[in-house]
Protein backbone atom coordinates (compact mmCIF):
# COMPACT_ATOMS: atom_id res chain seq x y z
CA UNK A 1 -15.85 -24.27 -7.61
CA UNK A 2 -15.98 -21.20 -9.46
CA UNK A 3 -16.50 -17.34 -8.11
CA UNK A 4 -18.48 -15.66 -5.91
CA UNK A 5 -19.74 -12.08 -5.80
CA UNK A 6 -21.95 -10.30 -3.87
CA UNK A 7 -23.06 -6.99 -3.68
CA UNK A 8 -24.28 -4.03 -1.38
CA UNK A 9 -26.54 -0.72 -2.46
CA UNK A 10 -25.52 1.86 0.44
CA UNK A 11 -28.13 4.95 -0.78
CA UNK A 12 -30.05 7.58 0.90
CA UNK A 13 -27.68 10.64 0.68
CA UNK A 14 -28.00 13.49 -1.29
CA UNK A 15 -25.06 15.38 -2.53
CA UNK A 16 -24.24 18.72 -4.44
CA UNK A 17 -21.85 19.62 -7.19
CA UNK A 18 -20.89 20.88 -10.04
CA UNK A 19 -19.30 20.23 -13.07
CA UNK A 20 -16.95 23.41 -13.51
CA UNK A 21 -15.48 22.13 -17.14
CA UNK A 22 -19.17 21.56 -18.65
CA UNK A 23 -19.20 25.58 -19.97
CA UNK A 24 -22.08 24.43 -22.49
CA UNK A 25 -23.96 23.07 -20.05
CA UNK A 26 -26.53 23.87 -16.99
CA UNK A 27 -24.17 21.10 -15.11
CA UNK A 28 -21.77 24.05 -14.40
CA UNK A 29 -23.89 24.79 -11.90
CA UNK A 30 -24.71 23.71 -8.60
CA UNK A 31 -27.07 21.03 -8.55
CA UNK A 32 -28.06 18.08 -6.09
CA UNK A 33 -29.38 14.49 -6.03
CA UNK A 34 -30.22 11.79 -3.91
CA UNK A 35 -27.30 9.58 -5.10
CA UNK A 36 -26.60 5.94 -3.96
CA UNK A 37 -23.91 3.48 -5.34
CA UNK A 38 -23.69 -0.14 -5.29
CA UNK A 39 -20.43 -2.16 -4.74
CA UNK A 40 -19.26 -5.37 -5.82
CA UNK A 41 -17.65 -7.71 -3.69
CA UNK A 42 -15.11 -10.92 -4.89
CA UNK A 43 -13.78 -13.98 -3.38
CA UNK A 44 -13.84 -16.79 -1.51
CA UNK A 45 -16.67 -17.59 1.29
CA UNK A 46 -15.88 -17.20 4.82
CA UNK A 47 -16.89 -19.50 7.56
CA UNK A 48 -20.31 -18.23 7.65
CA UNK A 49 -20.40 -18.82 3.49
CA UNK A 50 -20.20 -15.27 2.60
CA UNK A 51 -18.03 -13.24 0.68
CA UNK A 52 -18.92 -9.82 2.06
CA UNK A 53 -21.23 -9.33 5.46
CA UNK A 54 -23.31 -7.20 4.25
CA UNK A 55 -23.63 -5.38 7.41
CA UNK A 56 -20.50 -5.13 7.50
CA UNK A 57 -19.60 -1.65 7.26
CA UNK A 58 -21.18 -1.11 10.66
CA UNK A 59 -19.49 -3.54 12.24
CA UNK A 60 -15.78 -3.27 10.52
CA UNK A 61 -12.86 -2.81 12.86
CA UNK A 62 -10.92 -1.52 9.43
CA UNK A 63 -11.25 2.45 9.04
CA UNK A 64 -11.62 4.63 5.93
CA UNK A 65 -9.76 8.06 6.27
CA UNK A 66 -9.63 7.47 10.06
CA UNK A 67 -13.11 6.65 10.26
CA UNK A 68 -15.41 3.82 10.16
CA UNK A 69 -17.11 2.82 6.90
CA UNK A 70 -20.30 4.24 7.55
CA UNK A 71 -18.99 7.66 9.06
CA UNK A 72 -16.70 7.83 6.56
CA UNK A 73 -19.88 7.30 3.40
CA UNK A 74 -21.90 9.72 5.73
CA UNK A 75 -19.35 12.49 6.42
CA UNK A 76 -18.52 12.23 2.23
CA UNK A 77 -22.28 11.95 1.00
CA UNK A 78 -24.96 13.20 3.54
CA UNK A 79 -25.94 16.61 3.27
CA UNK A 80 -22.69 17.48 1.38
CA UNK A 81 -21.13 19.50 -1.42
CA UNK A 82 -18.73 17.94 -3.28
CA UNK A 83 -15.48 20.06 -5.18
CA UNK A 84 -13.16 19.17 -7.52
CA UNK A 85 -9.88 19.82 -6.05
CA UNK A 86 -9.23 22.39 -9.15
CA UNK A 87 -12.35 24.18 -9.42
CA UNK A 88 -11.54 27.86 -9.21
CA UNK A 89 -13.95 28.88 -7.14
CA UNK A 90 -12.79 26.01 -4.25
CA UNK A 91 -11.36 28.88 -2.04
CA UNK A 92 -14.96 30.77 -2.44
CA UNK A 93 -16.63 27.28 -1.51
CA UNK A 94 -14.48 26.51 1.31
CA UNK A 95 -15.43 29.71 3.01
CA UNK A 96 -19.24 28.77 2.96
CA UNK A 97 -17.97 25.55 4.90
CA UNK A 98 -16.33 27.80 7.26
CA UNK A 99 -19.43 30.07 8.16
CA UNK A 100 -21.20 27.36 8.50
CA UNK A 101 -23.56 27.21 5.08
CA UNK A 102 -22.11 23.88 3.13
CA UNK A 103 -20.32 20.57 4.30
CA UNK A 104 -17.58 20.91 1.78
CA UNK A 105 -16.00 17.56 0.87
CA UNK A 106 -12.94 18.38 -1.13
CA UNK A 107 -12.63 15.54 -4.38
CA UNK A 108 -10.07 14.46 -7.12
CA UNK A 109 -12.70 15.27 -9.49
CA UNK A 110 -16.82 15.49 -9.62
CA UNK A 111 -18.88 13.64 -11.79
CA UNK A 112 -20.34 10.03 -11.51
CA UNK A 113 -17.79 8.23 -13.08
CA UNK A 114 -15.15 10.36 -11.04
CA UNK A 115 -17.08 9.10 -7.75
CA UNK A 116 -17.40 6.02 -8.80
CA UNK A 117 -13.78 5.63 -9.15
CA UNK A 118 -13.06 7.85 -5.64
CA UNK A 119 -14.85 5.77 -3.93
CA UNK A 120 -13.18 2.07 -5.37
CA UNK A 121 -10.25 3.96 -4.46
CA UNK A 122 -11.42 4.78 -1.06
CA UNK A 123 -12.88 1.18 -0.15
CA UNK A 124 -11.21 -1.57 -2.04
CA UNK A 125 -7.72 -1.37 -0.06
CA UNK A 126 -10.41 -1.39 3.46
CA UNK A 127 -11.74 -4.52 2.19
CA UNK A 128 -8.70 -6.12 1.35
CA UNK A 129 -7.29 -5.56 4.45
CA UNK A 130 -10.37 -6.17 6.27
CA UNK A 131 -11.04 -9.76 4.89
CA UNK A 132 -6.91 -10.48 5.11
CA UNK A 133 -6.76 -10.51 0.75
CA UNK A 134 -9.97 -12.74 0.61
CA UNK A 135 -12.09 -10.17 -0.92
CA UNK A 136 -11.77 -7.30 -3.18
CA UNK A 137 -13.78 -4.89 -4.92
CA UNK A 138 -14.40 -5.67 -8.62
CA UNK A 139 -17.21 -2.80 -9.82
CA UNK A 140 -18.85 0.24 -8.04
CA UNK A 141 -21.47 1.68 -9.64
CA UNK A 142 -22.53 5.63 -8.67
CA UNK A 143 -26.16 6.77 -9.48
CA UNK A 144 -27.42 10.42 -9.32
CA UNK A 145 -30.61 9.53 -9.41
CA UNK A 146 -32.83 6.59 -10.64
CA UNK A 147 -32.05 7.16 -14.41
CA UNK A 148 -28.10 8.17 -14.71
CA UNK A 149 -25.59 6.36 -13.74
CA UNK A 150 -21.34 5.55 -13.69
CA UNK A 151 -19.38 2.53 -12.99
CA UNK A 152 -16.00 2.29 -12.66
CA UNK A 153 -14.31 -1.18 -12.60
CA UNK A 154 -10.28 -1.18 -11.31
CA UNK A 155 -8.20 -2.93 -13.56
């Protein structure tokens, strides 16, 4: 019958960090975009001859980190500042999250491959569970704006 994949854009955030290793570079410092990513869905057709609803992060019953999909993609991406969890100044950046200045969203590491792989990490075991094995994630692709982009496909 052969395979099916489908896949969803979820975009509309914009998102701060840095890139604290890039010393030769002006992406050591703080900088924002509107980012988006796109995610690619495997597997078998449901009843309804789909392989992933594609409103289905509203209306999952699965949760991500305790939330719901959508929470969980706004509460990472909208409005936030993203730090690698060794950047030396995370302390410093943490406190601006305390008073009340940043959203700061704690990563592995920043960068749009490194998102690109968080966030595979983050949603292919909720889809997997959510459609009982019959789906997983085969690509997600992060963009930082409408020319650069990252994907990251799980082996």
């Amino acid at each position: 019958m052969g395979n099916f994949i489908s896949t969803k854009v979820f975009d509309g955030f914009s998102t701060v960090f840095r890139q604290w290793k890039a010393e030769d570079t002006h992406c050591r410092f703080l900088h924002g975009y509107g980012i988006s990513f796109q995610i690619w869905f495997e597997g078998e057709l449901d009843e309804r001859n789909w392989v992933w609803d594609f409103g289905g992060m509203k209306r999952a019953k699965g949760k991500i980190d305790g939330m719901s999909p959508k929470e969980w993609m706004d509460y990472m991406f909208d409005h936030t500042f993203l730090v690698a969890e060794d950047d030396p100044f995370l302390e410093s950046f943490k406190r601006m999250d305390e008073a009340g200045v940043a959203q700061v969203r704690v990563v592995p590491a920043t960068g749009a491959e490194r998102f690109a792989q968080y966030i595979c990490d983050k949603v292919a075991p909720f889809i997997s569970q959510e459609t009982e094995g019959r789906v997983k994630v085969v690509r997600v692709e992060f963009r930082e704006h409408g020319k650069n982009s990252a994907i990251f496909i799980p082996s």
